[in-house]
Protein backbone atom coordinates (compact mmCIF):
# COMPACT_ATOMS: atom_id res chain seq x y z
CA UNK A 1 4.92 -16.74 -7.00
CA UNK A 2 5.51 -17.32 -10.52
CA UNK A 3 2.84 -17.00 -13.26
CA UNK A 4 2.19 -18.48 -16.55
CA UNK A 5 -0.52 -18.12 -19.04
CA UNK A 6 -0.73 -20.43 -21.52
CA UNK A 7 -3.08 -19.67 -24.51
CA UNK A 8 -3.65 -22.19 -26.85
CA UNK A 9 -5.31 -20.17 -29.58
CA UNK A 10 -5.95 -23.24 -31.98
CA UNK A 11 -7.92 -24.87 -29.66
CA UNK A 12 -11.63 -24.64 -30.04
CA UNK A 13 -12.92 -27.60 -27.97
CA UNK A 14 -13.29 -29.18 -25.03
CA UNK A 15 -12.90 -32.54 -23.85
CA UNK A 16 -16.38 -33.43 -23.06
CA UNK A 17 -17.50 -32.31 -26.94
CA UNK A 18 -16.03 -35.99 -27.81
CA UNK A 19 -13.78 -35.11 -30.60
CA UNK A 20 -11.66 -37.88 -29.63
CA UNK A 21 -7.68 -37.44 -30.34
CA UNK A 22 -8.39 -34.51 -32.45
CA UNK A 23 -8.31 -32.53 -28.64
CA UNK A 24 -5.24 -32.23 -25.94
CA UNK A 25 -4.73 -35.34 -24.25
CA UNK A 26 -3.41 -33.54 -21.31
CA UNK A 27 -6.13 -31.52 -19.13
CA UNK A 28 -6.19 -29.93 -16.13
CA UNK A 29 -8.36 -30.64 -13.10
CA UNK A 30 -8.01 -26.77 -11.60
CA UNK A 31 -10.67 -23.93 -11.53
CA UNK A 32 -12.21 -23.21 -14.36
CA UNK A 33 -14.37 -20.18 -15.80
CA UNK A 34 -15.85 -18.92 -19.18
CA UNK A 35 -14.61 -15.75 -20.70
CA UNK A 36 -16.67 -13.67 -22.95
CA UNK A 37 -14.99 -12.79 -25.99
CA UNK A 38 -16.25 -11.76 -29.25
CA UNK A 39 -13.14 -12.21 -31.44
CA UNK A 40 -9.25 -13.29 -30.95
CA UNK A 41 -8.49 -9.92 -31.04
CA UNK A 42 -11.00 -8.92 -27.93
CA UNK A 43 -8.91 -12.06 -25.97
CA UNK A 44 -5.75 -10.51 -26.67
CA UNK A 45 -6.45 -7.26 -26.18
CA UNK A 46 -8.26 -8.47 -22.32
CA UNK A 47 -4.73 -10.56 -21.85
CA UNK A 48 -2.33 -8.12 -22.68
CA UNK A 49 -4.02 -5.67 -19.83
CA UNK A 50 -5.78 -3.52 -22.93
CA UNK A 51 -9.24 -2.18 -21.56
CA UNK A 52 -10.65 -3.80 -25.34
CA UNK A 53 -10.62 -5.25 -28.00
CA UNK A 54 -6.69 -5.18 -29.51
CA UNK A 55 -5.83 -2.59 -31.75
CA UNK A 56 -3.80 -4.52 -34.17
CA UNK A 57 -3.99 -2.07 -36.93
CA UNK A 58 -2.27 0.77 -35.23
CA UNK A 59 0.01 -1.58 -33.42
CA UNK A 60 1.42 -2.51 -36.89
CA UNK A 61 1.50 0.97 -38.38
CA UNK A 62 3.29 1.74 -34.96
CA UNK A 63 5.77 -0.96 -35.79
CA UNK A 64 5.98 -0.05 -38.90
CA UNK A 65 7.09 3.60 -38.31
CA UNK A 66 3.32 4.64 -40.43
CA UNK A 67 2.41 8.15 -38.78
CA UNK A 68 -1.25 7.25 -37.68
CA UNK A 69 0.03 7.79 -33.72
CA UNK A 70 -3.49 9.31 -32.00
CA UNK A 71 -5.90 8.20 -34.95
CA UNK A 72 -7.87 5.17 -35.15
CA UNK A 73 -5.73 2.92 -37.83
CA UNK A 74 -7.79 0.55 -40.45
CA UNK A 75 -5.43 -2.28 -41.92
CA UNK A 76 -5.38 -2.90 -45.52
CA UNK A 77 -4.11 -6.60 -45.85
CA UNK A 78 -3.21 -6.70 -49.96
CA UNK A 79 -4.60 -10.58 -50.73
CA UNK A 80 -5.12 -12.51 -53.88
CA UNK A 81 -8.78 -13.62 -55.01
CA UNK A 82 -8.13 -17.74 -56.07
CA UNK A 83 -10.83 -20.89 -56.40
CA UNK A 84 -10.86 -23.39 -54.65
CA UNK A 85 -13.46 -26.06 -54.93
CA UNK A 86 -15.90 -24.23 -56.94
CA UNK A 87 -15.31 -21.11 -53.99
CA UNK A 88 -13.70 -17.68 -54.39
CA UNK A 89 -11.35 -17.61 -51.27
CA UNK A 90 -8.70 -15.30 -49.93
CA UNK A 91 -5.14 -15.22 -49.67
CA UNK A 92 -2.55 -12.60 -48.24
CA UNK A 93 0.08 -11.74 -50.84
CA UNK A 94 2.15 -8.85 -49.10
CA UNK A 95 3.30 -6.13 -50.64
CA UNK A 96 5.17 -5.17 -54.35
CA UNK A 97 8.11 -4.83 -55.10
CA UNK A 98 9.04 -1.05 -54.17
CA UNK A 99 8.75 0.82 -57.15
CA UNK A 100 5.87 -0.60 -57.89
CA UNK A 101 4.50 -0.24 -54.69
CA UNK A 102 5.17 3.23 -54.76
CA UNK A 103 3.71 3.71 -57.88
CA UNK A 104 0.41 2.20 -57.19
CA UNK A 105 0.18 4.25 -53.34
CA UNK A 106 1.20 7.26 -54.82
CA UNK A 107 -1.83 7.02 -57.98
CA UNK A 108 -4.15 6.12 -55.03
CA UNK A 109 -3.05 9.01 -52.53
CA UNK A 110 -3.83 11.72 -55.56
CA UNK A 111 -7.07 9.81 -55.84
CA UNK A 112 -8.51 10.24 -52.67
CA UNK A 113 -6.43 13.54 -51.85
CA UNK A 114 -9.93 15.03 -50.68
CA UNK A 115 -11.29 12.16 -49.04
CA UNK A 116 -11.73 12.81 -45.11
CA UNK A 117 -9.54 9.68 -44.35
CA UNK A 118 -5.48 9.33 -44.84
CA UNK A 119 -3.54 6.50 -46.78
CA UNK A 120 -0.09 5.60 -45.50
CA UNK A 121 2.05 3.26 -46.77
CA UNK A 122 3.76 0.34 -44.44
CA UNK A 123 6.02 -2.94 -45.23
CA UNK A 124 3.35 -5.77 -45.34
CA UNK A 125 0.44 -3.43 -45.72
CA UNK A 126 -1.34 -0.15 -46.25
CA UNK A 127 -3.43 1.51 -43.68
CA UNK A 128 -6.43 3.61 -43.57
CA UNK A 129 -6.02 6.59 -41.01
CA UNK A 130 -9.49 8.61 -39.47
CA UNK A 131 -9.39 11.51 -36.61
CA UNK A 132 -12.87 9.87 -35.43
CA UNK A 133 -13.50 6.41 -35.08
CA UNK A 134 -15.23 4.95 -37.82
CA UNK A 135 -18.15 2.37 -36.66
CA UNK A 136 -16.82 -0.29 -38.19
CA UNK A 137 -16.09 -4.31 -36.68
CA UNK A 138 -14.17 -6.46 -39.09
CA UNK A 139 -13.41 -10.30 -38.40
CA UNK A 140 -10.40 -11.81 -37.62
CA UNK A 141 -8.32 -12.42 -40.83
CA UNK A 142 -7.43 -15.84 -39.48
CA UNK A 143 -11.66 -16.39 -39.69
CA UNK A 144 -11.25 -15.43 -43.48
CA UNK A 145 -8.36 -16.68 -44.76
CA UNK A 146 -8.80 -19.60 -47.53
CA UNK A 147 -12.43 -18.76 -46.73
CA UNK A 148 -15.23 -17.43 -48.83
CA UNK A 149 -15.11 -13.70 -47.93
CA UNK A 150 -18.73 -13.01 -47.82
CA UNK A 151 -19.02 -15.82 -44.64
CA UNK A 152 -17.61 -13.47 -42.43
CA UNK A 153 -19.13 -9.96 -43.47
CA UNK A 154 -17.81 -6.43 -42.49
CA UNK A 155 -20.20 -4.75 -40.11
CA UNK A 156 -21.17 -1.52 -38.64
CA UNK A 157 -22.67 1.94 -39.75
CA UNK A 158 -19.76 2.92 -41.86
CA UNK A 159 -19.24 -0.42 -43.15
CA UNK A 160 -21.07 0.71 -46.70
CA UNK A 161 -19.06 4.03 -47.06
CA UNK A 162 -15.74 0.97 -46.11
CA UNK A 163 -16.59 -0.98 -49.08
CA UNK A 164 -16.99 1.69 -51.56
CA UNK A 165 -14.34 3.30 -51.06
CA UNK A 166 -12.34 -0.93 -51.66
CA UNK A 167 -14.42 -1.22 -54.39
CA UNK A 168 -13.10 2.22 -55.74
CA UNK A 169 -9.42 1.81 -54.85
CA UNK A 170 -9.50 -1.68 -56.54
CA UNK A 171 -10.97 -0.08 -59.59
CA UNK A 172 -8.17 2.77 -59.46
CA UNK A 173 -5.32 0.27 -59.29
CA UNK A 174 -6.85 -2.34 -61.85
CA UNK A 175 -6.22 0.41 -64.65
CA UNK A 176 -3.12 1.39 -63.32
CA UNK A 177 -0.16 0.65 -65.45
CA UNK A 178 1.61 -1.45 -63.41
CA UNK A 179 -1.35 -3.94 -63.22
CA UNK A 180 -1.87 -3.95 -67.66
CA UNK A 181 1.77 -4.73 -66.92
CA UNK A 182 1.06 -7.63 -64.47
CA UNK A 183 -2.13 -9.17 -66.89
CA UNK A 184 -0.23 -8.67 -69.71
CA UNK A 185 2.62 -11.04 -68.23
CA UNK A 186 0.08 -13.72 -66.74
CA UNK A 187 -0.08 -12.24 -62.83
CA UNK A 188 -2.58 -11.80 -60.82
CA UNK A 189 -3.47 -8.35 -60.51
CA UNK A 190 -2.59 -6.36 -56.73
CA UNK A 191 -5.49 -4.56 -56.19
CA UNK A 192 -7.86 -6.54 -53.57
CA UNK A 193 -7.69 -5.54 -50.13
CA UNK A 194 -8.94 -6.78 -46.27
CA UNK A 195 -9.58 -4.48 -43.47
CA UNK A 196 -9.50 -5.87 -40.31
CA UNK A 197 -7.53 -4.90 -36.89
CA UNK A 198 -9.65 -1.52 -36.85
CA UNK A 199 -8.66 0.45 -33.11
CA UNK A 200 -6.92 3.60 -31.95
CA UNK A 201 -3.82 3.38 -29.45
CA UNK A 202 -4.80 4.11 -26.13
CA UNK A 203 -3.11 7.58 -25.37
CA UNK A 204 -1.11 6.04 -21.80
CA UNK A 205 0.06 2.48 -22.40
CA UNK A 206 -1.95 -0.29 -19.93
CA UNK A 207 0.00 -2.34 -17.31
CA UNK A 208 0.52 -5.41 -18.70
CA UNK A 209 -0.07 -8.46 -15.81
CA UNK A 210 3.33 -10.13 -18.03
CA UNK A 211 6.77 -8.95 -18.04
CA UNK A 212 8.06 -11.71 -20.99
CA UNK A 213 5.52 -12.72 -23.87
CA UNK A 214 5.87 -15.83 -26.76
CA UNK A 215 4.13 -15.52 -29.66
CA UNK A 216 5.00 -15.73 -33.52
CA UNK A 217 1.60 -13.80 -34.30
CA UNK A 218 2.89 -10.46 -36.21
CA UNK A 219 0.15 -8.23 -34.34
CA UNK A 220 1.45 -10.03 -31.08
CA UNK A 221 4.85 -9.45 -31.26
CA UNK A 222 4.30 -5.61 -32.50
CA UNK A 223 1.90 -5.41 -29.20
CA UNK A 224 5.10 -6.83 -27.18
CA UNK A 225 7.05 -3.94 -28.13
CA UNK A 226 4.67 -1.33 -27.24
CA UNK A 227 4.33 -2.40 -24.46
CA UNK A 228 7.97 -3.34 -23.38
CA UNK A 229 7.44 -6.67 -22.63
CA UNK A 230 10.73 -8.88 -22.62
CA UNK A 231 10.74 -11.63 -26.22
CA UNK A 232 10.51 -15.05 -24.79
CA UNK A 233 11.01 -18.55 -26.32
CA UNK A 234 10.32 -21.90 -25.47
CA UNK A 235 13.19 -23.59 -24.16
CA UNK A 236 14.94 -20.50 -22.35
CA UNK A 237 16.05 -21.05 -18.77
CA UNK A 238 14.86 -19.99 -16.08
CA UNK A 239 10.97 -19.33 -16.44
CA UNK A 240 10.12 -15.67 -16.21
CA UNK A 241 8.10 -14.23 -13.70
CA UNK A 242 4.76 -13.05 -15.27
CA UNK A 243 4.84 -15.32 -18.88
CA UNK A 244 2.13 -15.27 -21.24
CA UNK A 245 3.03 -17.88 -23.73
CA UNK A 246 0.50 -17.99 -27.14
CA UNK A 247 0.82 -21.75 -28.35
CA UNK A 248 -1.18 -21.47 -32.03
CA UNK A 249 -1.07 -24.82 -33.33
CA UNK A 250 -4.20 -26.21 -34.89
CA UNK A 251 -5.95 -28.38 -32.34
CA UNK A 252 -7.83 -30.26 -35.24
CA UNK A 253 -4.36 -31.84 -36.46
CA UNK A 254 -3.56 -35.24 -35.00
CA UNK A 255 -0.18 -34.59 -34.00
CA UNK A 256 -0.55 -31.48 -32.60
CA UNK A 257 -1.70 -33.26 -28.82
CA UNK A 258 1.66 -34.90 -29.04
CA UNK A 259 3.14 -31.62 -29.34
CA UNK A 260 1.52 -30.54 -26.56
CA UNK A 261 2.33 -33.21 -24.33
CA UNK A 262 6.20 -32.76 -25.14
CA UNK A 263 5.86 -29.51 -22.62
CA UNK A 264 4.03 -31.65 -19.93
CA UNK A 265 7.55 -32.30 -18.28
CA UNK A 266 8.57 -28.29 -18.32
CA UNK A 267 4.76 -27.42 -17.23
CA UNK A 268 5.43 -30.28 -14.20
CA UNK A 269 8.16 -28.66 -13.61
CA UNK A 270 6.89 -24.71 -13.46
CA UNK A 271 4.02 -25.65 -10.82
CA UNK A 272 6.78 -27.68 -8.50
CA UNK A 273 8.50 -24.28 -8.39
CA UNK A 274 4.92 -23.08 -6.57
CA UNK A 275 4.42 -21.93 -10.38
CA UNK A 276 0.86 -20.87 -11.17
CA UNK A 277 -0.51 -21.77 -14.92
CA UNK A 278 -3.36 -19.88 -16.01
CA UNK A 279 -4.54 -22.05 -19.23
CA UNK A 280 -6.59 -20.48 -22.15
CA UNK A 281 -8.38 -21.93 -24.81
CA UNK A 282 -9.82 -20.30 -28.30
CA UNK A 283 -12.76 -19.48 -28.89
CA UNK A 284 -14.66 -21.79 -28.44
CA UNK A 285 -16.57 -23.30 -31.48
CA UNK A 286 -20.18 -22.02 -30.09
CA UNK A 287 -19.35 -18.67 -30.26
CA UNK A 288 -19.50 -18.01 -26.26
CA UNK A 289 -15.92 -16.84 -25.49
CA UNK A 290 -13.01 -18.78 -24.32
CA UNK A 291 -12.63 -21.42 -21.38
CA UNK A 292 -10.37 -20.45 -18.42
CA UNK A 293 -9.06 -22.94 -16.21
CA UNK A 294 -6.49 -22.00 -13.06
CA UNK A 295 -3.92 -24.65 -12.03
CA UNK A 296 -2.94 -23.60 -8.74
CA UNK A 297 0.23 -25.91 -7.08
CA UNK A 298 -1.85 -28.09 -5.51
CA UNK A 299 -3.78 -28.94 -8.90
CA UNK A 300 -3.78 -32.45 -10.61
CA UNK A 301 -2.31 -32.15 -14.67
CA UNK A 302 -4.71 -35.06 -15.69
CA UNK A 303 -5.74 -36.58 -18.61
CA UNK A 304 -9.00 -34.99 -18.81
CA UNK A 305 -10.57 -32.80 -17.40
CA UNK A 306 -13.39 -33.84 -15.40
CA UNK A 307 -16.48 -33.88 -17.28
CA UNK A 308 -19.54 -31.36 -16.08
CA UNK A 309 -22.80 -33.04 -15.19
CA UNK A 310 -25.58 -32.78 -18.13
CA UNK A 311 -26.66 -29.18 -18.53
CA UNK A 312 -23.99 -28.08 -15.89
CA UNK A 313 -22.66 -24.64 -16.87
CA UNK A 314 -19.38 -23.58 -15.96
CA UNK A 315 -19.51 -19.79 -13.89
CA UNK A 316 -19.05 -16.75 -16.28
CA UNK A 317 -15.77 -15.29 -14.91
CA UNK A 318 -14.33 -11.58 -15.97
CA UNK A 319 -11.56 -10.58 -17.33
């Protein structure tokens, strides 16, 4: 029997929370369970057959051919500090140009030669390398993006010895040349950095429950490779065997349901095959995991979902 698993990662409501039109019109009536999940990251990692959280960090470095293989891999996102209604919120930016990119790794690298943990140097980002786990939890970036960065707070017992050792890299690279340069010309200067994705690579690679996986998140598709799952995209003939298929468009946009409901005819379709459709929301907006619901072949695609009785809660399921 075929399976799909369709995660709709913008989604962080359910019908019965009333949010009118700004929800999926189209609801299953199938089985359906809550997931604990601290983060995005902990989802994927559960849904890709990891024993944890995802280790997006060292996926990336992985991708990016970053010799961290064996450590647990910090990732430095480079972002830009900007205002927006009277708030300092973050941006990514990428990286520099390569010279300059160079230059600025290369000052920091004889700046913290004797420090215990290892720079490296990848396309989109820089990484922070330790032989021992740090105790560190960072948030999902896509919790912090064009968000103040103090809402969401770095935590853990090396999280102070993490932040001085930002606040002393952005100090380093503020005086460097290449940034005078960049204030001198009117640019912002590239010094500010996010950690997040924080994880080691498990040393045998997990049996994935997918063979083909759809997703345009970068950490996603990096975790595809590793694992040697098969690329997939939406509109490829036939249906794969074991699909896991991340939709990420924002829920809280009105024309996002329509969206949706253009794949009601191919989801039909899958379950008249005797298709199976695991469907996953995000997490959910009080902070209590994720909402799994199982559409076998005999389930109804509704409308809505049949709402729970008053204090009804739905059964905690595992991953």
């Amino acid at each position: 029997m075929s399976r799909l698993g369709l995660w709709l990662t913008g989604l962080h409501g359910l019908p019965e929370e009333r949010l009118g039109t700004l929800l999926p019109r189209l609801w299953g009536q199938g089985r359906a369970e809550r997931l604990a999940a601290p983060s995005r990251l902990e989802a994927a990692g559960r849904l890709l057959g990891f024993s944890a959280s995802l280790p997006a960090a060292a996926l990336l470095a992985w991708q990016d051919g970053v010799d961290c293989a064996g450590d647990w891999t910090l990732a430095l996102e480079p972002v830009a500090i900007g205002g927006q209604a009277g708030r300092a919120v973050l941006t990514p930016v990428g990286t520099l140009p390569e010279a300059e990119d160079a230059a600025l790794f290369a000052a920091a690298q004889a700046h913290f030669a004797a420090m215990p943990w290892r720079l490296q140097r990848g396309r989109q980002r820089w990484y922070l390398c330790s032989r021992s786990p740090l105790a560190l939890h960072t948030p999902d970036p896509n919790t912090v993006w064009a968000h103040e960065p103090l809402v969401e707070r770095i935590q853990g017992a090396d999280a102070r010895a993490v932040h001085a050792f930002l606040n002393e890299l952005q100090m380093l690279l503020a005086a460097h040349s290449h940034n005078e340069k960049r204030s001198a010309e009117g640019l912002d200067p590239w010094c500010y950095f996010w950690p997040w994705g924080e994880g080691s690579l498990p040393s045998e690679r997990p049996q994935s429950p997918w063979t083909h996986l759809a997703a345009t998140d970068e950490e996603l598709r990096a975790a595809q490779r590793w694992l040697g799952l098969t690329d997939w995209s939406p509109g490829q003939d036939p249906w794969p065997e074991a699909l896991l298929w991340v939709w990420s468009e924002d829920w809280r946009l009105p024309e996002v349901a329509a969206q949706f409901e253009q794949q009601a005819a191919a989801l039909r379709a899958f379950r008249q095959r005797h298709g199976v459709i695991d469907l996953y929301t995000g997490l959910l907006a009080q902070g209590d995991g994720l909402e799994h619901l199982y559409l076998s072949p005999r389930s109804r695609w509704a409308f809505w979902r049949r709402r729970r009785q008053p204090g009804a809660a739905l059964r905690q399921g595992h991953w």
